[in-house]
Protein backbone atom coordinates (compact mmCIF):
# COMPACT_ATOMS: atom_id res chain seq x y z
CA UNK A 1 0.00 0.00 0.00
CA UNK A 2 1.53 3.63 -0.98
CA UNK A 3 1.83 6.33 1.72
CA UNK A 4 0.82 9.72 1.37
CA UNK A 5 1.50 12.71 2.11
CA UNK A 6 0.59 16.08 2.05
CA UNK A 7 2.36 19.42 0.52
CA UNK A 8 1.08 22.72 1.55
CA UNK A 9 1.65 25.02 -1.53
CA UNK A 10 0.09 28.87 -2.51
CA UNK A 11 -3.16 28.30 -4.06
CA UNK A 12 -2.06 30.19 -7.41
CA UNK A 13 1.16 27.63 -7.39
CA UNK A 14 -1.43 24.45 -6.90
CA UNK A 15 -4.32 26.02 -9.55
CA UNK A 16 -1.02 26.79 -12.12
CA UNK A 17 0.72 23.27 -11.70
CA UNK A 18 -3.01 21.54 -11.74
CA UNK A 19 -3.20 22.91 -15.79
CA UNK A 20 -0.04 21.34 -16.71
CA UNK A 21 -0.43 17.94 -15.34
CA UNK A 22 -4.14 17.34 -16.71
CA UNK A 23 -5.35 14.02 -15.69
CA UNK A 24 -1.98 12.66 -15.19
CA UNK A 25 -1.49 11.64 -10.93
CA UNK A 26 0.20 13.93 -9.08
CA UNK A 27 3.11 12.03 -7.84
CA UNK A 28 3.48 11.15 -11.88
CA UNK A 29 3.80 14.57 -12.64
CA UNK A 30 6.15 15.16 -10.06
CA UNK A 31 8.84 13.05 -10.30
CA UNK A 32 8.35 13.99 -14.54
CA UNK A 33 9.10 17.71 -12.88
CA UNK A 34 12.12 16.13 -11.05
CA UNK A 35 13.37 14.41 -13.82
CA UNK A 36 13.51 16.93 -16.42
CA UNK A 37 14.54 19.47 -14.10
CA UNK A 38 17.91 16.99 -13.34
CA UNK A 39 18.60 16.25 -16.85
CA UNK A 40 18.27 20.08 -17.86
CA UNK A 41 20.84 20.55 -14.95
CA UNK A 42 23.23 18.02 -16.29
CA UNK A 43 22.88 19.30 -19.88
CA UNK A 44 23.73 23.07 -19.11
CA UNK A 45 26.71 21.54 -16.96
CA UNK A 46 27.90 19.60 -19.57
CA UNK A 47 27.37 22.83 -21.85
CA UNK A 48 29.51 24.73 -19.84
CA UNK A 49 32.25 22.49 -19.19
CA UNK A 50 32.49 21.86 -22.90
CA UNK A 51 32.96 26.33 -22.94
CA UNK A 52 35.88 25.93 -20.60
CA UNK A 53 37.74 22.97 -22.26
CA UNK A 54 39.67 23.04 -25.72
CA UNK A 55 39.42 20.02 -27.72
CA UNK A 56 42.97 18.84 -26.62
CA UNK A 57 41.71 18.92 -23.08
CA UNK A 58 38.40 16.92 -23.66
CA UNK A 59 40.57 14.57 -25.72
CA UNK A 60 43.33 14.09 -22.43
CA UNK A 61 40.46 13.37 -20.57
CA UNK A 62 38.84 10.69 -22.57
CA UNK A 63 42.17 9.03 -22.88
CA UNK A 64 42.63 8.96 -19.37
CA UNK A 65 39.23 7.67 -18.45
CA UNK A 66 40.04 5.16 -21.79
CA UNK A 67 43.54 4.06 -19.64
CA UNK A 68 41.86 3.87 -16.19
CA UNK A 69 38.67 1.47 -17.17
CA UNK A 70 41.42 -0.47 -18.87
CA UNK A 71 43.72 -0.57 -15.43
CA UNK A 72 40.36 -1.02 -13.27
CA UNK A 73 39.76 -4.42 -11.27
CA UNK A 74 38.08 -5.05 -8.45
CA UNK A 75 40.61 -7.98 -7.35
């Protein structure tokens, strides 16, 4: 059986997030929110690493993750 629980939100937040989720459930909506949210995050991090490294530097670092994974065990 799922547990509940409540959020107490301002009414305009709750009547604005009610039009964009339709009929889907609210914890479906949610964790959608959540999700989206985190990927956006990782994209515009990724974005602005890519700014701050040359080419030569992305290309050290993918031969040194290339030369660890191939030096890796776990025994």
């Amino acid at each position: 059986m799922k547990r509940y629980a409540t959020i107490s939100v301002p009414v305009e937040v709750k009547e604005a997030l009610e039009k964009a989720k339709g009929a889907e459930e609210w914890g479906d909506f949610l964790l959608k929110l959540y999700s989206e949210v985190e990927r956006l995050k990782g994209e515009r991090a990724f974005r602005q690493l890519a700014e701050l490294l040359s080419l030569s530097d992305l290309e050290g670092i993918a031969e040194s993750s290339r030369r660890f994974r191939e030096g890796f065990s776990l025994g």
